[in-house]
Protein backbone atom coordinates (compact mmCIF):
# COMPACT_ATOMS: atom_id res chain seq x y z
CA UNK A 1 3.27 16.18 -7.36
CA UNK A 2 1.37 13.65 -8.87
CA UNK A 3 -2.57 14.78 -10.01
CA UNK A 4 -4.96 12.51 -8.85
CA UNK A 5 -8.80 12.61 -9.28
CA UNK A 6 -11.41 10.39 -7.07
CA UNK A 7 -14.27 9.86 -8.87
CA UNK A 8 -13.52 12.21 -11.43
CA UNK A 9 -12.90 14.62 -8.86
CA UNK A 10 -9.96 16.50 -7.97
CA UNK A 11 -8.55 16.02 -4.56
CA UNK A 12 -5.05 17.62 -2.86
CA UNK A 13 -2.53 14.84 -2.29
CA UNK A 14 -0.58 15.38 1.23
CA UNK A 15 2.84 13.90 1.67
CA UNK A 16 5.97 13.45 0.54
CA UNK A 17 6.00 12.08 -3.03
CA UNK A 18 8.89 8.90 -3.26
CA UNK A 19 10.13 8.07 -6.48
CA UNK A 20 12.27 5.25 -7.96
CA UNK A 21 15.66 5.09 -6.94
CA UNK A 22 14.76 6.95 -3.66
CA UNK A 23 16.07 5.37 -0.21
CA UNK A 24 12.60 4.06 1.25
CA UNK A 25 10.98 6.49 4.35
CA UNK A 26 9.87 4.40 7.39
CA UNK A 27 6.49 4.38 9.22
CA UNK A 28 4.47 3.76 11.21
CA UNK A 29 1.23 1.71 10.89
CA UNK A 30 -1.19 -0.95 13.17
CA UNK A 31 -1.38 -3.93 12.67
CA UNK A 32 -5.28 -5.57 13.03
CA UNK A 33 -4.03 -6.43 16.57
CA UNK A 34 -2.86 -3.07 17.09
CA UNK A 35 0.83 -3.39 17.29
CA UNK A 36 3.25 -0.56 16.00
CA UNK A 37 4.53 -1.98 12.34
CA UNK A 38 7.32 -0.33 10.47
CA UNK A 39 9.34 -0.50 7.46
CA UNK A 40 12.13 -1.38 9.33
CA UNK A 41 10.40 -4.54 10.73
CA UNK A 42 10.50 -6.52 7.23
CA UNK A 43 14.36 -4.73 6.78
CA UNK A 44 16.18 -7.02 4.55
CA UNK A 45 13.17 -8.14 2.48
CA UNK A 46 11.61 -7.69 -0.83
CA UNK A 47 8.29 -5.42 0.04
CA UNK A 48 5.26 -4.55 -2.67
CA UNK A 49 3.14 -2.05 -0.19
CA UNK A 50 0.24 -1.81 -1.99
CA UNK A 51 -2.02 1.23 -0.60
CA UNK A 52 -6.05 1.09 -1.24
CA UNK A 53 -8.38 3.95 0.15
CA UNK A 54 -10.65 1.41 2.20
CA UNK A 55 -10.72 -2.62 1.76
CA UNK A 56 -14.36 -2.64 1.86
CA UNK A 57 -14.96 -1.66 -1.77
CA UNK A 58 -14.23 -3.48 -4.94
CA UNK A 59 -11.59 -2.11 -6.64
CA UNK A 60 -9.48 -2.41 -3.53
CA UNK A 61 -10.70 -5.76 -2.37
CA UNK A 62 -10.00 -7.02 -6.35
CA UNK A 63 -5.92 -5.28 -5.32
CA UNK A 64 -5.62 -6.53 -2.67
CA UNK A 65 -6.56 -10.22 -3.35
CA UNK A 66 -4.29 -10.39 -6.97
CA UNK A 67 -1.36 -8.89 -4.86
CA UNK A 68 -1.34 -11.15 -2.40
CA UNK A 69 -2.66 -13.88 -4.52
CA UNK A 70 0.55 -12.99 -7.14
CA UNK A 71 3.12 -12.51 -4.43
CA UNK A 72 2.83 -15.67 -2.32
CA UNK A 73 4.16 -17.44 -5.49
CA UNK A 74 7.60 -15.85 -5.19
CA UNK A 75 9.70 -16.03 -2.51
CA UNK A 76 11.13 -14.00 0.32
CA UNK A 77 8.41 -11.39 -0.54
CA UNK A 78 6.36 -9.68 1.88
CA UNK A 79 2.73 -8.07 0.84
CA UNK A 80 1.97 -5.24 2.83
CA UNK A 81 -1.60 -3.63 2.20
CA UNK A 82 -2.48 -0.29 3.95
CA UNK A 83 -5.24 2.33 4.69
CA UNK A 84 -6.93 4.25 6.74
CA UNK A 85 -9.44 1.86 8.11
CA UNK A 86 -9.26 0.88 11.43
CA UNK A 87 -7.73 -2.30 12.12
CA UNK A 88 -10.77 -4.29 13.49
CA UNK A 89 -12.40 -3.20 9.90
CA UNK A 90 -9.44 -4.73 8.24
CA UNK A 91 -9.40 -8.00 10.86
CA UNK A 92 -12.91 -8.67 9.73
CA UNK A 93 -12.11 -8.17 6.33
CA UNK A 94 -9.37 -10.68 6.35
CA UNK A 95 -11.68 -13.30 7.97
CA UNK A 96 -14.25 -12.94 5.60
CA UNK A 97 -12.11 -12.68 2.63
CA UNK A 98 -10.76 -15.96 3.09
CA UNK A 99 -7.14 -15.21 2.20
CA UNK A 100 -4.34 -16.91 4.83
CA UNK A 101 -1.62 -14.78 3.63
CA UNK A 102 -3.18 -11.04 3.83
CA UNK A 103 -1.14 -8.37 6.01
CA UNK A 104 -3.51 -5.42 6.17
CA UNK A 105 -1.74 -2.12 8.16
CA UNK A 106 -3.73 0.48 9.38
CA UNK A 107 -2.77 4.48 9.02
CA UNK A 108 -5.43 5.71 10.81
CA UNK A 109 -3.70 7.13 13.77
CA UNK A 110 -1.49 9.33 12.28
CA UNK A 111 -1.19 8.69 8.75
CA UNK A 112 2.49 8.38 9.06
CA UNK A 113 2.60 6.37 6.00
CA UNK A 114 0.28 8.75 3.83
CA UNK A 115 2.74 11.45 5.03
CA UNK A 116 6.23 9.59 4.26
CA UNK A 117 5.08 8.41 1.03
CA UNK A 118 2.56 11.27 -0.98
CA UNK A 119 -0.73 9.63 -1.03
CA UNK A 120 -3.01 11.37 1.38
CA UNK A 121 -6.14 12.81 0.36
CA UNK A 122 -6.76 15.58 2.35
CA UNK A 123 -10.40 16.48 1.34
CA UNK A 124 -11.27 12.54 1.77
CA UNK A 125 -8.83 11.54 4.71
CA UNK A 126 -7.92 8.10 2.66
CA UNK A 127 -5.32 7.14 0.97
CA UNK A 128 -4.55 7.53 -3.20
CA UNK A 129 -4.31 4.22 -4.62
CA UNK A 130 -1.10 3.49 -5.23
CA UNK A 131 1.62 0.83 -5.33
CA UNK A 132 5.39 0.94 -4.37
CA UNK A 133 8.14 -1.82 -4.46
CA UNK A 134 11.19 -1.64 -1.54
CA UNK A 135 13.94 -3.87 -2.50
CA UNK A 136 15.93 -5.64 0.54
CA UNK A 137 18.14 -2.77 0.86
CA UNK A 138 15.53 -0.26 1.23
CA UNK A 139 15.42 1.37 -1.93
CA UNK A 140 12.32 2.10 -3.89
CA UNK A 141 12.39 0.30 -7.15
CA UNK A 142 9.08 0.95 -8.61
CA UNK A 143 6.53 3.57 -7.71
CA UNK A 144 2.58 3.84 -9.31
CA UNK A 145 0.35 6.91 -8.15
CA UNK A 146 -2.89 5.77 -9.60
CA UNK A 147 -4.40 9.05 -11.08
CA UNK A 148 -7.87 7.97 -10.60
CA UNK A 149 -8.87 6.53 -7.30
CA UNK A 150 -11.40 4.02 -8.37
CA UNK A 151 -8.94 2.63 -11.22
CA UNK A 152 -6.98 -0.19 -10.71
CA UNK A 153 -3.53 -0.17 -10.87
CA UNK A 154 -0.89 -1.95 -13.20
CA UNK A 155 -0.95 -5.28 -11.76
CA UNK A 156 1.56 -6.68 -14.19
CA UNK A 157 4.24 -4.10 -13.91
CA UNK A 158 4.07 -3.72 -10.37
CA UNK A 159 4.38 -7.85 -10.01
CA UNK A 160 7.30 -7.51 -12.72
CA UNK A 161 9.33 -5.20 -10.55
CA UNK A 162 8.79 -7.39 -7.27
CA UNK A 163 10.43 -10.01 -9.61
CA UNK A 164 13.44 -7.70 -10.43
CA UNK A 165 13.56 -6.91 -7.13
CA UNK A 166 17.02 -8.47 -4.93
């Protein structure tokens, strides 16, 4: 299992941990109107989930903005950003943020996603940064477990493999 600090601190990582070449687990997440999303429901489709512990702080704002700014140049590419904040958080976040093209999931519930995919800190009860690219058949083509929280992640890399994605 992948270490991972937040702020410098250690924290145990919950889950399941996915790597490359790995057939993609499914989930389940809200949506800000609090529909039931899964994997499944964008089957067939390039996916870069990007995963921030809370959309209200900078780091993850800056992640989610350059992924979704990034992928809505390619095509046939769905953006899905999750965490554990409650969807109306996320709703008003998307208003305010000014970005038409944001899908933010909540895993608040159950943390089904944190589960299927290794990135729940348990002494926190958010979600380790991290990044993951699902081609159209469902298989995980690039995986990044940010080992510090409040880092950002490899923007270029991650973009790169959406690109080699089919």
């Amino acid at each position: 299992m992948t270490n991972v600090t937040f702020k410098g601190n250690p924290v145990t990582i919950l889950g399941n941990e996915v790597k490359v070449g790995d057939q993609a687990p499914n989930f389940t997440v809200l949506a800000n109107d609090l529909s039931e999303v899964t994997l499944n429901d964008t089957k067939g489709k390039v996916r870069l989930i990007s995963v921030v512990p809370s959309v209200d702080t900078g780091v993850c704002d800056a992640q989610t903005r350059k992924f979704n700014e990034e992928a809505s140049k390619l095509n046939g590419v769905e953006v899905l950003t999750i965490s554990v904040d409650l969807p109306f958080a996320q709703s008003r976040w998307c208003a305010a943020s000014g970005l038409d093209n944001v899908q933010t999931f909540s895993d608040h519930r159950d943390l089904s996603f944190g589960e299927a995919y290794g990135v729940i800190m348990k002494e926190l009860r958010l979600l380790a940064r991290s990044v993951f690219v699902v081609d159209s058949n469902d298989k995980i083509t690039y995986v990044e477990y940010v080992s510090e929280g409040t880092n950002h992640p490899n923007y270029e890399k991650a973009i790169e493999a959406v690109k080699q994605a089919k």
